[in-house]
Protein backbone atom coordinates (compact mmCIF):
# COMPACT_ATOMS: atom_id res chain seq x y z
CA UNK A 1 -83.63 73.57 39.23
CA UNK A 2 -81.22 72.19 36.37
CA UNK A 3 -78.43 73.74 38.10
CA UNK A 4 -79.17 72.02 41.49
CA UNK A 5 -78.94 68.90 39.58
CA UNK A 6 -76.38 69.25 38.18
CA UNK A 7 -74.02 70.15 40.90
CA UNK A 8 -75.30 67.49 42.97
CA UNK A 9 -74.03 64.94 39.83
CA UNK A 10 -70.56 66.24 39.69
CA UNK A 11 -70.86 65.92 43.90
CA UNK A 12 -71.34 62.66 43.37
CA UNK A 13 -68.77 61.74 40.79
CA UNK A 14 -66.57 63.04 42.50
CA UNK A 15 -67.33 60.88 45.60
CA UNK A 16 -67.04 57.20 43.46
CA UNK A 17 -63.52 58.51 41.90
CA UNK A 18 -61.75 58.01 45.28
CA UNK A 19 -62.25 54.44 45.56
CA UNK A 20 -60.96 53.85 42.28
CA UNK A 21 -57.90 55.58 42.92
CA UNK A 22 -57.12 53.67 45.88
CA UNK A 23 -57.77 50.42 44.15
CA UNK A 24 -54.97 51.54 41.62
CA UNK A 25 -52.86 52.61 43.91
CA UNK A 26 -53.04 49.41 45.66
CA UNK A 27 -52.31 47.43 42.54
CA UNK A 28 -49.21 49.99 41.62
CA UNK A 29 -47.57 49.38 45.15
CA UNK A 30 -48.61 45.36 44.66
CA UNK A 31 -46.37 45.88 41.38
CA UNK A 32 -43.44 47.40 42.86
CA UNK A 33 -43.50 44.73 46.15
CA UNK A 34 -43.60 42.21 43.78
CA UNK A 35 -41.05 43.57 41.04
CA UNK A 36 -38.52 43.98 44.26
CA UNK A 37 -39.31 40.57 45.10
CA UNK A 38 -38.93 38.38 41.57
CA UNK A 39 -36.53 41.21 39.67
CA UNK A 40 -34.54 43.65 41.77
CA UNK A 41 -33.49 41.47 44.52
CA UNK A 42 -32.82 38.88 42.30
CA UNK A 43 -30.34 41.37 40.75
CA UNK A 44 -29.32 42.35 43.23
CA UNK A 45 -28.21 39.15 44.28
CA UNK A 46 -26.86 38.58 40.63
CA UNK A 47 -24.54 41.56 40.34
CA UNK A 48 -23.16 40.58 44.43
CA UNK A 49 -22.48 37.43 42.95
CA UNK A 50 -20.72 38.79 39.96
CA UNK A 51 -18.99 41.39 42.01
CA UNK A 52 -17.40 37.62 44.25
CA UNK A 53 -20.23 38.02 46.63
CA UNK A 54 -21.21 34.42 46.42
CA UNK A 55 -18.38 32.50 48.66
CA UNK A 56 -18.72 29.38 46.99
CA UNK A 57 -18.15 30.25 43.03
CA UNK A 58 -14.87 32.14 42.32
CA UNK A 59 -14.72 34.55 40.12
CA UNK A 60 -13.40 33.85 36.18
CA UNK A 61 -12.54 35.75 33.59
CA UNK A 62 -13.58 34.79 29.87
CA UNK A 63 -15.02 32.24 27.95
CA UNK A 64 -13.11 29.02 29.51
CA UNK A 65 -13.69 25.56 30.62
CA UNK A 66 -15.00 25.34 34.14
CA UNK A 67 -15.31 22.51 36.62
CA UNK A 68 -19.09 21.00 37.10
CA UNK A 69 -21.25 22.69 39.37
CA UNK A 70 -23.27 20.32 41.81
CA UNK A 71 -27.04 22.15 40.98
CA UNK A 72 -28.93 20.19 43.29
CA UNK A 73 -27.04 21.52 46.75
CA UNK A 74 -27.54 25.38 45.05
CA UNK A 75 -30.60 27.76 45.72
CA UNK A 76 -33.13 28.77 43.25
CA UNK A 77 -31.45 32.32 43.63
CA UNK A 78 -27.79 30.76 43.37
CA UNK A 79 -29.03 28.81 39.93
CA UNK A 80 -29.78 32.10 38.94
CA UNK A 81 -26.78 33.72 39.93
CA UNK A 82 -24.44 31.31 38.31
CA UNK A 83 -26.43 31.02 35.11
CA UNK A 84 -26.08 35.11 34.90
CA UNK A 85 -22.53 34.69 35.15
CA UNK A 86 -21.94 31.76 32.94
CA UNK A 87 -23.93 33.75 30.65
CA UNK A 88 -21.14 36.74 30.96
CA UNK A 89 -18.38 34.00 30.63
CA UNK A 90 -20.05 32.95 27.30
CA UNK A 91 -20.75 29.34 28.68
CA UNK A 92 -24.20 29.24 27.10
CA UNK A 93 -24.50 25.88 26.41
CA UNK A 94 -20.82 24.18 27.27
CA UNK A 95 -18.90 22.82 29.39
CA UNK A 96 -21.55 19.97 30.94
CA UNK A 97 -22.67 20.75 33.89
CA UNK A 98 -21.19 24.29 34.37
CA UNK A 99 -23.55 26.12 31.60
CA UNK A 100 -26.34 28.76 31.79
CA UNK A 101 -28.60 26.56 29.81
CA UNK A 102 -28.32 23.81 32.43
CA UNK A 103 -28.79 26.54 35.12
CA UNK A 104 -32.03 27.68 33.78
CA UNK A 105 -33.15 24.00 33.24
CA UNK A 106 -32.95 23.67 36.41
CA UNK A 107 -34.08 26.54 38.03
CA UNK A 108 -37.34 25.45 35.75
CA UNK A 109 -37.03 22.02 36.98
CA UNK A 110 -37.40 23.30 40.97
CA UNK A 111 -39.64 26.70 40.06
CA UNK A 112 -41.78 25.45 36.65
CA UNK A 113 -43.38 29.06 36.32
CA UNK A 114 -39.95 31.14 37.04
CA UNK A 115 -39.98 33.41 34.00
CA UNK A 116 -36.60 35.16 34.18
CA UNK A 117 -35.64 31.31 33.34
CA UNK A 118 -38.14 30.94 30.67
CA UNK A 119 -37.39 34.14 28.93
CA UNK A 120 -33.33 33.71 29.31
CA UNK A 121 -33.79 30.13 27.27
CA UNK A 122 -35.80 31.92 25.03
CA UNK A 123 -33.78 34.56 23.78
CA UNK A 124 -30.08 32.39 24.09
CA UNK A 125 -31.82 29.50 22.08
CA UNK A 126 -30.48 30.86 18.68
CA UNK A 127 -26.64 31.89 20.31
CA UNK A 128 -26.90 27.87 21.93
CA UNK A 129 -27.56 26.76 18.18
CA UNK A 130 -24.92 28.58 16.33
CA UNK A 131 -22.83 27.42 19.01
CA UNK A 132 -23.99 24.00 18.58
CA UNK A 133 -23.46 24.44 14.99
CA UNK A 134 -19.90 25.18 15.58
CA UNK A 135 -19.21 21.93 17.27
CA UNK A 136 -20.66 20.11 14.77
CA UNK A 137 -18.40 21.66 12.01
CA UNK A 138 -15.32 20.80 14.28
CA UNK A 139 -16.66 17.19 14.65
CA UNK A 140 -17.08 16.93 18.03
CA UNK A 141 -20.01 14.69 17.14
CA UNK A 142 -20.84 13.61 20.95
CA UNK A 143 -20.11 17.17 22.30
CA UNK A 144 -22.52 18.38 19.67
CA UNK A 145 -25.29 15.54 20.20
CA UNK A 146 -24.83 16.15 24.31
CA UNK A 147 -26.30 19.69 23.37
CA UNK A 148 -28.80 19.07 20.86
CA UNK A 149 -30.38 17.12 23.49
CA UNK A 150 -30.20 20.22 25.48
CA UNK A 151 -31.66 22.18 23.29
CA UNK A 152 -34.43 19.97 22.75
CA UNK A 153 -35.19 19.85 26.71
CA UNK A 154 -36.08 23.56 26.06
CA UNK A 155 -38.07 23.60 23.14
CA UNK A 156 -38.64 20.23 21.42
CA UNK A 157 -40.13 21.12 18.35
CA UNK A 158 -38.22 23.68 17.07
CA UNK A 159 -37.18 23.38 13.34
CA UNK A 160 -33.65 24.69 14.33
CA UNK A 161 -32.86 21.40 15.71
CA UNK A 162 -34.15 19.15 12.85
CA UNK A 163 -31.75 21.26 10.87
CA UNK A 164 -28.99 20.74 13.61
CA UNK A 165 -29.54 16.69 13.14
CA UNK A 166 -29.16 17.01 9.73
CA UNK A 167 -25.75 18.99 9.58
CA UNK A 168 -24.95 16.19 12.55
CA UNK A 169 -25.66 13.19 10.78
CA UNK A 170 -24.09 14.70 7.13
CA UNK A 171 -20.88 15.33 9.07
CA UNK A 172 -20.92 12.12 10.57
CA UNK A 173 -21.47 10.47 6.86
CA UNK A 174 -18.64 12.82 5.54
CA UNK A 175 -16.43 11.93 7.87
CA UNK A 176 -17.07 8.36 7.20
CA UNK A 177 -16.65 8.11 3.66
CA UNK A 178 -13.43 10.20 4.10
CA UNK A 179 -12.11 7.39 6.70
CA UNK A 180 -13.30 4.75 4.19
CA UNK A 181 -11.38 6.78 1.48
CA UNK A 182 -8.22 6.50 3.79
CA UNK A 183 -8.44 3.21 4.24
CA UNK A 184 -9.36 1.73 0.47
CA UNK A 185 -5.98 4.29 -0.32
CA UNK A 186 -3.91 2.31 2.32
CA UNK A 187 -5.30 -0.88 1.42
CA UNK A 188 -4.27 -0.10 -2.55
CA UNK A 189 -1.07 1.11 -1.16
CA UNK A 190 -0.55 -2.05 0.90
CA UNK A 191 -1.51 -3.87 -2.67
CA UNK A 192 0.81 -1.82 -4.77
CA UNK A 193 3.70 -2.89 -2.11
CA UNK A 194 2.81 -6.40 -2.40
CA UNK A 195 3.17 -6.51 -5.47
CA UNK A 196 6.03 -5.02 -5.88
CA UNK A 197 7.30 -7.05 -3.77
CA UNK A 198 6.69 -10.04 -5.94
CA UNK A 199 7.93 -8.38 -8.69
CA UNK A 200 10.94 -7.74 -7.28
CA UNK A 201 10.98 -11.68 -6.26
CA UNK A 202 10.36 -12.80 -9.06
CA UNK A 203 12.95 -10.54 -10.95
CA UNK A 204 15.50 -12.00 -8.38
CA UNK A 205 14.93 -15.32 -9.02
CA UNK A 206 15.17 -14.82 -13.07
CA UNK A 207 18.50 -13.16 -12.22
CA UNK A 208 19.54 -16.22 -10.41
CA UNK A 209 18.10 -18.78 -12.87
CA UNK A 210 20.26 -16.70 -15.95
CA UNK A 211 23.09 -16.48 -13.94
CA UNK A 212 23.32 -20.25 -13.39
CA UNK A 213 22.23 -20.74 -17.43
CA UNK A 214 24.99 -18.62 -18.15
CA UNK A 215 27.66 -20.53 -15.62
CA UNK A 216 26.46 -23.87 -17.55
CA UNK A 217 27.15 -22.62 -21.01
CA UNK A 218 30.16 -20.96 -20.27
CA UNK A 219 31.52 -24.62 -18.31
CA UNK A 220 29.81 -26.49 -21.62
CA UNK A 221 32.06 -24.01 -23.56
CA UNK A 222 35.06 -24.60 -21.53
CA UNK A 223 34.13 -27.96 -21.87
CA UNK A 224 33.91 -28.22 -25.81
CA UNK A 225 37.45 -25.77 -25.96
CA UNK A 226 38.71 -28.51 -23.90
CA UNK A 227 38.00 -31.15 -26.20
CA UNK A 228 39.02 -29.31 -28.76
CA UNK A 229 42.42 -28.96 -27.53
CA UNK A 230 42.64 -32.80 -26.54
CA UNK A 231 42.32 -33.69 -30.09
CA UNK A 232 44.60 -31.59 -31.80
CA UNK A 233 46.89 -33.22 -28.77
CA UNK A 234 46.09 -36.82 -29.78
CA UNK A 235 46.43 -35.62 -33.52
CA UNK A 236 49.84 -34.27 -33.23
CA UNK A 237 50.56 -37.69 -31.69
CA UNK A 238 48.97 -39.83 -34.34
CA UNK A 239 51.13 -37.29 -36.54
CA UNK A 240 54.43 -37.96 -35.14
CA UNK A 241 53.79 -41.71 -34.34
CA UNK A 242 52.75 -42.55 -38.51
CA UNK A 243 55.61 -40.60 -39.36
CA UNK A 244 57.76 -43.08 -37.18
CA UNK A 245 55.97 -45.75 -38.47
CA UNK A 246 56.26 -44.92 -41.95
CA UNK A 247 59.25 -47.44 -42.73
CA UNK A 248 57.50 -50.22 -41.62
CA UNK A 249 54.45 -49.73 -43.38
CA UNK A 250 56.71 -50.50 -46.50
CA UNK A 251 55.16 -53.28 -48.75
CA UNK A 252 57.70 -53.76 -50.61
CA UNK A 253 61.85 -52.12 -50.78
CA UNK A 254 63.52 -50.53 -53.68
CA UNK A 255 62.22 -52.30 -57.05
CA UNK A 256 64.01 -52.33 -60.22
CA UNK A 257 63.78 -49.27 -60.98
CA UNK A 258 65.20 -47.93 -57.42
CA UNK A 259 61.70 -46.97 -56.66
CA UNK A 260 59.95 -47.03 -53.64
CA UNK A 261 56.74 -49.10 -52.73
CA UNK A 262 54.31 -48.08 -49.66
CA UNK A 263 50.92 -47.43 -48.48
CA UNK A 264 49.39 -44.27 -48.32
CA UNK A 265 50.32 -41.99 -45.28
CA UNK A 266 48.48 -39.38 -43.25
CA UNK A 267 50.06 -35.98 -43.43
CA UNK A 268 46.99 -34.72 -41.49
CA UNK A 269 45.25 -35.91 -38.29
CA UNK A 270 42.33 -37.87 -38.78
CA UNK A 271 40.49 -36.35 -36.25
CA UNK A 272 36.98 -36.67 -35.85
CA UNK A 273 34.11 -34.27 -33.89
CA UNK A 274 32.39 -36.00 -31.09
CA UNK A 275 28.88 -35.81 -31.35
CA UNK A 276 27.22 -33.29 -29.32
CA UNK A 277 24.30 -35.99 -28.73
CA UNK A 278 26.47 -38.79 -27.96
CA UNK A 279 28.67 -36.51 -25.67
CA UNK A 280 25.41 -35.19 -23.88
CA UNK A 281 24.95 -39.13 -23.27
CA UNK A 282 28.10 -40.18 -22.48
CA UNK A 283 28.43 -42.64 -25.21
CA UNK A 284 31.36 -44.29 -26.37
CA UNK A 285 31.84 -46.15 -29.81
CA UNK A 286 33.38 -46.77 -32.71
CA UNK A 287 33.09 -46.84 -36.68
CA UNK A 288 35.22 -49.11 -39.52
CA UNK A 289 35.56 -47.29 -43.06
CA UNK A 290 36.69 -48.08 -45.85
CA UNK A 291 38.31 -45.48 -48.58
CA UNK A 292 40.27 -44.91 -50.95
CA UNK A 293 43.56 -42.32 -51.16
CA UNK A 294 43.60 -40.73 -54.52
CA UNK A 295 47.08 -40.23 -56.07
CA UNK A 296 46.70 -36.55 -54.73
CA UNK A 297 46.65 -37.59 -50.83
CA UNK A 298 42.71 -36.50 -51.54
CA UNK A 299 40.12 -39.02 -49.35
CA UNK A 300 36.92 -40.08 -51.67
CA UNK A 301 34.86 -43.36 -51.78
CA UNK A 302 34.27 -43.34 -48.34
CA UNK A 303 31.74 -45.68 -46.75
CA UNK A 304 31.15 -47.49 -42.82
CA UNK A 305 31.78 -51.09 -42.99
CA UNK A 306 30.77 -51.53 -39.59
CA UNK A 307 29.79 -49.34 -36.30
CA UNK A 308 29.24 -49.71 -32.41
CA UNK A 309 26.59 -48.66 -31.98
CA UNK A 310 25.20 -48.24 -35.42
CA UNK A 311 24.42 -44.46 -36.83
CA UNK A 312 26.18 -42.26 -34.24
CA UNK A 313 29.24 -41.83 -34.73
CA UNK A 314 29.05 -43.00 -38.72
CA UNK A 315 28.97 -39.00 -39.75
CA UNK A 316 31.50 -37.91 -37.50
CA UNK A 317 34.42 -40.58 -39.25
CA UNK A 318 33.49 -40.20 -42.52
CA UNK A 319 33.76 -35.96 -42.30
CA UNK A 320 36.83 -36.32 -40.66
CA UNK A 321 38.17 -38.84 -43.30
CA UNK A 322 36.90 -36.30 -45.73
CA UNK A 323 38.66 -33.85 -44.51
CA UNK A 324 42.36 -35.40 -43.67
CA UNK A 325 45.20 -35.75 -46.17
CA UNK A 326 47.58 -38.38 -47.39
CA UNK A 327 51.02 -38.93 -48.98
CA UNK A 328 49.91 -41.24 -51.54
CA UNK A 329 50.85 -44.76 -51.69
CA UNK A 330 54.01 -45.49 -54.07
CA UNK A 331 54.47 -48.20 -56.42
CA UNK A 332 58.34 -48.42 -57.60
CA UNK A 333 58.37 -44.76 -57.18
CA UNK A 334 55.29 -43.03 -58.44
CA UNK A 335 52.11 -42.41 -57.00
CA UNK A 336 49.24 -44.73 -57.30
CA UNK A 337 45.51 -44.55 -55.50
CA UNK A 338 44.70 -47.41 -52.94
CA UNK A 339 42.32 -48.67 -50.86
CA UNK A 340 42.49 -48.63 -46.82
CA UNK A 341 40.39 -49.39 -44.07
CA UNK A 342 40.42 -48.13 -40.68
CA UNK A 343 38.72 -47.87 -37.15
CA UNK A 344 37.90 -44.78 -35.63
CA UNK A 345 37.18 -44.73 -32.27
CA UNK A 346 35.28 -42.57 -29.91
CA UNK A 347 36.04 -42.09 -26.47
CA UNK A 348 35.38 -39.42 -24.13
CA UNK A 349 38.42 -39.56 -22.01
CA UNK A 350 40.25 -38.76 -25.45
CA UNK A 351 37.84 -36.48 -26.00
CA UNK A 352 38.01 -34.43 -23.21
């Protein structure tokens, strides 16, 4: 009896096992109809567009720059196909409008479920970074910001791209302050040229102010040597024309004795030094003294009777009186002391 039973339970399990195997059967062949559809035919497509099957993309060789592609005339299957191969040509994420990122974007855009699309951005987020990362350090600040907004069209909150902006904006601060630096070093350098400049103005014009102080004194010393020379002139004359006058100037002839009598006579030229002040003012003048020749032809007791004008020239006649000599007057022979009074004049075109 328990064998009857039993026999008829494994009859029956066996019968309920066949439908089950069918059912799987019909989800494995599902599988495969639908893997051929959405992955091999795809590929399929891929590699004949790889291998210059697609007539409309030629084929390239590298990572280089490539023209934009128009995405909205292509296929969902020719997106695919020409983000595969600008995925082989390592354009991830550059040159706009001919990269695989853009590619996938929009095969997402026209197809928001397409997984090979969602998966590929997936997994080539990190490579787009570092390459993003890359541009930043080379300061191609709107390159770099053109795909940070990329990236963040794929996944918006990911801390990768907080960290991006950051390096971004640094770089862009960096770069600022290093432009400032450049320009607060020309602008000191523009400064520093300026002023030596001026300097070298100024240094000019000292030149040219000593070199016409120097032209004055050496005509005032000219000048002064000119003077100089016009009075020993004039003295030599007053020399020669006392000692032709001598005879005259006689008081008296041969006494008893045989001695002569005469006033005293200049040996020397009374020649006095124009005041620098009166010269500098062109003034003319002159001075009566009074003095007395000792019996040595020595000058003492000297003093102004009367000057025009008063005080100028008074020191100039009386040091030059001091200074001149005499043959002393004679009285029947021998030398006696006298008294004499003269005018000394003062004129510049003597003087000069």
């Amino acid at each position: 009896m328990d064998t009857r039973n039993s026999r008829h339970a494994r009859s029956r399990a066996r019968g309920a096992v066949k439908p089950v195997t069918i059912a799987v059967l019909a989800i494995i062949v599902g599988l495969a109809v639908l893997s051929w559809i959405f992955i091999i035919k795809p590929h399929e497509d891929l590699v004949g567009t790889d291998g210059g099957g697609h007539p409309s993309t030629p084929v390239t060789q590298g990572p280089q720059a490539a023209a934009p592609v128009n995405v909205e005339t292509l296929s969902l299957n020719d997106l695919l196909a020409e983000a595969r191969k600008a995925m082989n040509q390592q354009r991830v994420i550059s040159p706009a409008g001919n990269n695989a990122f853009e590619f996938y974007l929009k095969v997402l855009q026209k197809q928001p479920g397409n997984q090979t699309a969602a998966d590929a951005l997936r997994e080539t987020f990190p490579f787009a970074a570092s390459n993003v990362e890359q541009v930043i350090n080379q300061r191609d600040f709107n390159e770099a910001q053109r795909e940070i907004d990329l990236l963040a069209k794929v996944d918006p909150t990911n801390y990768t791209l907080t960290i991006l902006r950051s390096k971004l904006d640094a770089q862009r601060k960096t770069l600022d302050q290093e432009q400032q630096k450049q320009l607060d070093q020309q602008r000191l350098a523009d400064l520093a040229a300026q002023k030596a400049a001026s300097d070298k103005a100024a240094a000019d014009q000292a030149a040219v102010q000593k070199a016409a102080a120097d032209k004055a004194a050496a005509a005032q010393a000219a000048l002064l040597a000119q003077q100089e020379k016009a009075k020993e002139e004039e003295a030599a004359k007053e020399r020669v024309a006392s000692a032709s006058a001598a005879p005259s100037t006689n008081t008296g002839s041969a006494s008893v004795g045989g001695g002569d009598t005469r006033e005293a006579i200049p040996i020397s030229t009374i020649r006095p030094r124009y005041p620098s002040t009166a010269l500098r003012n062109s003034q003319e003048g002159w001075v009566d003294v009074q003095y007395t020749v000792n019996v040595d032809g020595s000058v003492s007791n000297i003093s102004v009777v009367s000057a025009e004008p008063r005080h100028v020239f008074d020191s100039a006649a009386v040091d030059a009186l001091r200074r001149a000599k005499f043959s002393p007057a004679l009285h029947d022979g021998a030398a006696v002391a006298s008294q004499q009074q003269k005018r000394i004049e003062f004129k510049l075109s003597s003087s000069q």
